[in-house]
C-alpha atoms as a PDB file:
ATOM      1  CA  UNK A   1       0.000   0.000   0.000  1.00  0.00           C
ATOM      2  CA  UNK A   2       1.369   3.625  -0.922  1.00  0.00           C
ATOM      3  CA  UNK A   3       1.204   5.979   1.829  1.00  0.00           C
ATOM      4  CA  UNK A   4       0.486   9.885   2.161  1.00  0.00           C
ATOM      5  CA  UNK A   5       4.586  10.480   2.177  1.00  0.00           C
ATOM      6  CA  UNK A   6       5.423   8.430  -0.825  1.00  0.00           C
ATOM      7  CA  UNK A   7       8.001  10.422  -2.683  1.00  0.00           C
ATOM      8  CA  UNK A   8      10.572   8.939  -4.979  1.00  0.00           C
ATOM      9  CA  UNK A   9      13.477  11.058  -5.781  1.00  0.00           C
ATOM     10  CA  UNK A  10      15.241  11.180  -9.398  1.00  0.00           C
ATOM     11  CA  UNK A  11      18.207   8.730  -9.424  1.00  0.00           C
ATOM     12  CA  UNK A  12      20.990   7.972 -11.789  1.00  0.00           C
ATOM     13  CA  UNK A  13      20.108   9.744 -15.207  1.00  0.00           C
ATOM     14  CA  UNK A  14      17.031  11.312 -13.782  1.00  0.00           C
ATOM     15  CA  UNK A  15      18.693  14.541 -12.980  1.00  0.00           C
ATOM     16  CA  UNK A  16      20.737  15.206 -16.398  1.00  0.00           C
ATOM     17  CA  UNK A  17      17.260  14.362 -17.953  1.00  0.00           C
ATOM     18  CA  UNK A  18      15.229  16.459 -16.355  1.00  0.00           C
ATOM     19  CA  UNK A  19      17.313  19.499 -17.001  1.00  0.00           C
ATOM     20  CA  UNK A  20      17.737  19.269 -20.224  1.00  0.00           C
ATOM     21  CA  UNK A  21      13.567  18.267 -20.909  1.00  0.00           C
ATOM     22  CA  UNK A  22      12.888  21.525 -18.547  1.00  0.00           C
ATOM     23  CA  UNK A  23      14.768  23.580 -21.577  1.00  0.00           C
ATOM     24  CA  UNK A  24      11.718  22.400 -23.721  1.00  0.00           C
ATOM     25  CA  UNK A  25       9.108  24.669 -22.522  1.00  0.00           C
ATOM     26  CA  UNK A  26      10.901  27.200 -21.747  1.00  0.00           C
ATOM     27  CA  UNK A  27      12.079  27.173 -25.379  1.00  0.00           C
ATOM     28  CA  UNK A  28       8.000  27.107 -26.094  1.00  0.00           C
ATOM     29  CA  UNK A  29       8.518  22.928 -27.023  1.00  0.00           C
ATOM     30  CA  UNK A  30       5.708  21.675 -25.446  1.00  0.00           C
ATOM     31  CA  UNK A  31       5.718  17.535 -25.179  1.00  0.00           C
ATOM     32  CA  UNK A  32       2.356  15.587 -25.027  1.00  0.00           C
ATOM     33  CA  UNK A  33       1.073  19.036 -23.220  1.00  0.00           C
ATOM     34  CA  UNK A  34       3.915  19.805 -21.014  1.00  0.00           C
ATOM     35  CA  UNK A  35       4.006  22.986 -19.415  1.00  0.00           C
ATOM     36  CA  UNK A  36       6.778  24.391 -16.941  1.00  0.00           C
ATOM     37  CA  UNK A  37       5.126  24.325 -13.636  1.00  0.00           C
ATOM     38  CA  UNK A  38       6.004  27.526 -11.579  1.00  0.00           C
ATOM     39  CA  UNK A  39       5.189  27.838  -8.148  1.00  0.00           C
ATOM     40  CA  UNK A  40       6.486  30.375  -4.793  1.00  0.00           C
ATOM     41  CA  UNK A  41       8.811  27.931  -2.579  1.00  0.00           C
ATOM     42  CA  UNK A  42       6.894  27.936   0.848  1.00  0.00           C
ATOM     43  CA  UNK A  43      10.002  29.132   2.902  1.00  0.00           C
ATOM     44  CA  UNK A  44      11.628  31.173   0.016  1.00  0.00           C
ATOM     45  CA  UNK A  45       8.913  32.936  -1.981  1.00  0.00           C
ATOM     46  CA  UNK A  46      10.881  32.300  -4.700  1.00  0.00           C
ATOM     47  CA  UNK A  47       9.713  30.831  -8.005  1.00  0.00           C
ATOM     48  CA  UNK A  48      10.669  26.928  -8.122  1.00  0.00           C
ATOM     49  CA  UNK A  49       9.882  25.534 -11.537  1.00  0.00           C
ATOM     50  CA  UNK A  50       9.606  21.878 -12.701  1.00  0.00           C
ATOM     51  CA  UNK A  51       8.239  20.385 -16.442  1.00  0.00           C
ATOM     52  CA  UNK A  52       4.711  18.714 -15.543  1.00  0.00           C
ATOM     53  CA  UNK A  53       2.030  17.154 -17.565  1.00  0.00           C
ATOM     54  CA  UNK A  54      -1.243  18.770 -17.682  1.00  0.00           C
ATOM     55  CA  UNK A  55      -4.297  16.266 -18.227  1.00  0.00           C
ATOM     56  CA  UNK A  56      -7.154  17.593 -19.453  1.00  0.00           C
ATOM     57  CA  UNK A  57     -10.714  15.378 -19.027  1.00  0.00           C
ATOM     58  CA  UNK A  58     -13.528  14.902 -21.198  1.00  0.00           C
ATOM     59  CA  UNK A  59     -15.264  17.618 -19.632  1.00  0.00           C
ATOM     60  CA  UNK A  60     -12.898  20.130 -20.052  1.00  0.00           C
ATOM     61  CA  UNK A  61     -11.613  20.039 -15.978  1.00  0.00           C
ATOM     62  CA  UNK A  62      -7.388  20.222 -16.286  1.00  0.00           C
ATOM     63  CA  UNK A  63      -5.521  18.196 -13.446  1.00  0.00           C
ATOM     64  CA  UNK A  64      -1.490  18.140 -12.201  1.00  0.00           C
ATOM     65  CA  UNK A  65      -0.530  14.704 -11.090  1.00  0.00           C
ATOM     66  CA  UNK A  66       2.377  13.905  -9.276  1.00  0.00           C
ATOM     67  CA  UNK A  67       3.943  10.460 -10.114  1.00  0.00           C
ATOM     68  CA  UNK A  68       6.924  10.865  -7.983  1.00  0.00           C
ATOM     69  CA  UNK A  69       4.629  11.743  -5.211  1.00  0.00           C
ATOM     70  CA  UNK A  70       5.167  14.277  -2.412  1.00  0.00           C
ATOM     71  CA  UNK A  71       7.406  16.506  -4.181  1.00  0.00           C
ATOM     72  CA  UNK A  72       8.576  20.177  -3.336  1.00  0.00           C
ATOM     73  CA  UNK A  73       6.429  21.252  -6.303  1.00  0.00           C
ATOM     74  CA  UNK A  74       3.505  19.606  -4.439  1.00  0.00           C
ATOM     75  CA  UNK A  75       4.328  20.514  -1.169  1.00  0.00           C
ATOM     76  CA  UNK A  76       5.088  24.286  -2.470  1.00  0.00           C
ATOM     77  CA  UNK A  77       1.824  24.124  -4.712  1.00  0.00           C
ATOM     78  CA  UNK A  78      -0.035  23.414  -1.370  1.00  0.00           C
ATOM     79  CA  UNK A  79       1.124  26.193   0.417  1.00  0.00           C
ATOM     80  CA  UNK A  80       0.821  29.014  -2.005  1.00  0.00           C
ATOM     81  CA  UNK A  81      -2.559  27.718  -3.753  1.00  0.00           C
ATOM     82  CA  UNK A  82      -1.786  28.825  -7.102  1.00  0.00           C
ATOM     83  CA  UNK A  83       0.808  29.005  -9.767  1.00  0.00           C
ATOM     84  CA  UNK A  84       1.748  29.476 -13.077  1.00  0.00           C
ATOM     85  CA  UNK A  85       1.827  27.344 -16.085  1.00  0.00           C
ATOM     86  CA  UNK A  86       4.609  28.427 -19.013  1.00  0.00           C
ATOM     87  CA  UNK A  87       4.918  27.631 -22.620  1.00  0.00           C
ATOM     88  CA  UNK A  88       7.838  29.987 -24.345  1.00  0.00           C
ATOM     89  CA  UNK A  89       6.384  33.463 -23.257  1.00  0.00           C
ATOM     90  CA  UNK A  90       2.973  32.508 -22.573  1.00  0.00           C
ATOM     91  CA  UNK A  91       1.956  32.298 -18.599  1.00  0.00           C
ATOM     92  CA  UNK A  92      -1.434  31.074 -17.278  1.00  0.00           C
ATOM     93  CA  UNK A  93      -1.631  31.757 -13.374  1.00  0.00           C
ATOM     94  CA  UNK A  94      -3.988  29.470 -11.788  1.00  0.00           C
ATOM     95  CA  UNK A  95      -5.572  28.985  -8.732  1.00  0.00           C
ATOM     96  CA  UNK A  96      -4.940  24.586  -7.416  1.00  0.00           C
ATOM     97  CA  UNK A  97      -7.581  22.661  -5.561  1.00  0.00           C
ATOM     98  CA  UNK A  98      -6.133  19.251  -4.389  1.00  0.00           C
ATOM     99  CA  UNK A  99      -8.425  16.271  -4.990  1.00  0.00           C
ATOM    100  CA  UNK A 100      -9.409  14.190  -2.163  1.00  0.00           C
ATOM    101  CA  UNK A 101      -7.934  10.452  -2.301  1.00  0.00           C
ATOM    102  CA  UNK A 102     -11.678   8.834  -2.848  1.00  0.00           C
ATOM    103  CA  UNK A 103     -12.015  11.012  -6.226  1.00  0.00           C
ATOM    104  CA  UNK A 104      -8.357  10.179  -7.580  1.00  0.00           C
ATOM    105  CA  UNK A 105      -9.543   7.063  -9.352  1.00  0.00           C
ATOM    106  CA  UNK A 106     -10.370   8.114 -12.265  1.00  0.00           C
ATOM    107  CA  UNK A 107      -8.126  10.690 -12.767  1.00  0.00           C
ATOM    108  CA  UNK A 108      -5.051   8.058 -12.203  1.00  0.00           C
ATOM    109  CA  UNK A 109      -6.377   5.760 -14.828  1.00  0.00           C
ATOM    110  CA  UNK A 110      -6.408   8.586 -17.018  1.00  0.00           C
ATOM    111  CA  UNK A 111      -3.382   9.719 -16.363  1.00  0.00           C
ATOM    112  CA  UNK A 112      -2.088   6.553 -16.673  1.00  0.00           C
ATOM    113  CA  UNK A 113      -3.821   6.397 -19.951  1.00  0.00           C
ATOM    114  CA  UNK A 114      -2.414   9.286 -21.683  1.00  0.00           C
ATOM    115  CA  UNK A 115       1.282   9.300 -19.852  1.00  0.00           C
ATOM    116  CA  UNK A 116       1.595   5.413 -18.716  1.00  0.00           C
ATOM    117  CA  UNK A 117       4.132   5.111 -21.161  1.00  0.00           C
ATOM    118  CA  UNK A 118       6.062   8.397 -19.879  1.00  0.00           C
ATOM    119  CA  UNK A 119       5.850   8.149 -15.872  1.00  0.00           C
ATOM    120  CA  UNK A 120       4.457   4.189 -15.478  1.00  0.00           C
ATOM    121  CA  UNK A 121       7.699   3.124 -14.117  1.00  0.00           C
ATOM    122  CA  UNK A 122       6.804   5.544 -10.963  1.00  0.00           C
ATOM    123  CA  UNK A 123       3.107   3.761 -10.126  1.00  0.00           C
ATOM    124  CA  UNK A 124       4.982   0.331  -9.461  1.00  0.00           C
ATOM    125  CA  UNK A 125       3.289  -1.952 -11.597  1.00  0.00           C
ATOM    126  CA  UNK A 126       0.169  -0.192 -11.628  1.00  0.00           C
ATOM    127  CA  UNK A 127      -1.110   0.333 -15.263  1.00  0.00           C
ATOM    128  CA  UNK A 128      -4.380   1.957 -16.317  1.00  0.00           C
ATOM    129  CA  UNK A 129      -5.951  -1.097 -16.596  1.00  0.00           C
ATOM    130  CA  UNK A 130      -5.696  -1.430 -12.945  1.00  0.00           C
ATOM    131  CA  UNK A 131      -8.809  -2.386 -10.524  1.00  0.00           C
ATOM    132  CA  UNK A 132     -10.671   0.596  -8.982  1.00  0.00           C
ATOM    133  CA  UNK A 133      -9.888  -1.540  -5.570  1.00  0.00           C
ATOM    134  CA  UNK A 134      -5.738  -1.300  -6.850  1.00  0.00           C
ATOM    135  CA  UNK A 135      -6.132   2.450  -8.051  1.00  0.00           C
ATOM    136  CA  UNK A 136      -7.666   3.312  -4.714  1.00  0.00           C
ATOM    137  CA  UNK A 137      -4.882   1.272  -2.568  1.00  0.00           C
ATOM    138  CA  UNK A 138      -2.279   3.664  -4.137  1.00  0.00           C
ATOM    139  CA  UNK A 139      -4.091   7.077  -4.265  1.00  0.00           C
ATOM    140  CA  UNK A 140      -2.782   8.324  -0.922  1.00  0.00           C
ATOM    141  CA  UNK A 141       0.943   8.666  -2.595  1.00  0.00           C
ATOM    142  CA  UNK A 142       0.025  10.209  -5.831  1.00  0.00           C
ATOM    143  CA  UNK A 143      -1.117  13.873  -5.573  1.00  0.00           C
ATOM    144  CA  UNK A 144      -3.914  15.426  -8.038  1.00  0.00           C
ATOM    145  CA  UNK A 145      -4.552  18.873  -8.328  1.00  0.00           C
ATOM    146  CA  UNK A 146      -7.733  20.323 -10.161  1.00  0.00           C
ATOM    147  CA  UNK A 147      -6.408  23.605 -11.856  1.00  0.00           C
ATOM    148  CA  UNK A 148      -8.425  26.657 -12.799  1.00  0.00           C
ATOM    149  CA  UNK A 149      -7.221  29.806 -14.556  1.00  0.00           C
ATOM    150  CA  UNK A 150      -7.047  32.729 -12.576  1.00  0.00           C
ATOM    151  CA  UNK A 151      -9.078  35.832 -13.827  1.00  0.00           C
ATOM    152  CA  UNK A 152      -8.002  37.102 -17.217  1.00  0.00           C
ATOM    153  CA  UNK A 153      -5.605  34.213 -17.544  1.00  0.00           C
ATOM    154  CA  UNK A 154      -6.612  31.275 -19.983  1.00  0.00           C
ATOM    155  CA  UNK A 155      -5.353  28.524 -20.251  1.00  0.00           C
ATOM    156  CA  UNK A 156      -1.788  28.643 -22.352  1.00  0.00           C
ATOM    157  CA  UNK A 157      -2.230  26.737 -25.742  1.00  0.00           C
ATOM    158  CA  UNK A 158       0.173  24.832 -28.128  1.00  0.00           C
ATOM    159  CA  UNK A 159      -1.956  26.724 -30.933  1.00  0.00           C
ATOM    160  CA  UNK A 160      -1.733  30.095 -29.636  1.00  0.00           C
END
């Protein structure tokens, strides 16, 4: 069973990797809708940045998951409630609502879905063709956030 403080840091390659893949959005390169994430460190107030996936549903709702788990991002996204998505020069600032364990289901399965092939090597063995039962056993260590633009900010596009 995964647990609320599941967190597994980048070893080996991991840290070259992510480095260089962070240049991509910044650059205005967006992957399989990666964004830079940018959020105000909870001690510093400075602006921490990290690439994330943004998952979009059928209904239009946009999600961050965390498939390393407890991360700084998550931990600083927490704190400060809001934070900025960048492609290139675009920003979106948005406002984060974290999604309670019992309502991660389907979001994980989707996210596994759409970026099992990316981050699946994080969830274990867990695919998206896990049982709800499974999905719901490892919810507590992977962290969803519902995202909504903030006033005047929409959502930053890879056709804009």
């Amino acid at each position: 069973m995964t647990t609320a403080t599941r967190y597994l840091a980048p070893t080996g390659f991991d840290p070259i990797f992510n480095r260089i893949v962070n240049v991509l959005p910044k650059l205005g390169i967006s992957i399989a809708g990666s964004r830079l994430l940018a959020v105000r460190g909870r001690k510093s107030g400075e602006w921490r940045t990290t690439m994330v996936n943004v998952m979009t549903t059928a209904d239009g709702a946009r999600y961050l998951v965390a498939p390393r788990g407890h991360t700084q991002w998550v931990r600083n996204l927490r704190a400060a409630g809001s934070g900025e998505l960048r492609l290139g020069r675009k920003t979106e600032a948005f406002r984060a609502e974290e999604i309670a364990d019992a309502d991660k289901i389907p979001l994980l399965r989707r996210y596994l879905e759409v970026w099992g092939w990316e981050v699946g090597r994080f969830f274990e063995g867990v695919t998206k063709d896990a049982t709800d039962t499974q999905l719901a056993e490892i919810a507590p260590g992977f962290p969803v956030f519902r995202i909504e633009p903030l006033c005047g900010s929409g959502p930053v596009s890879d056709l804009d």
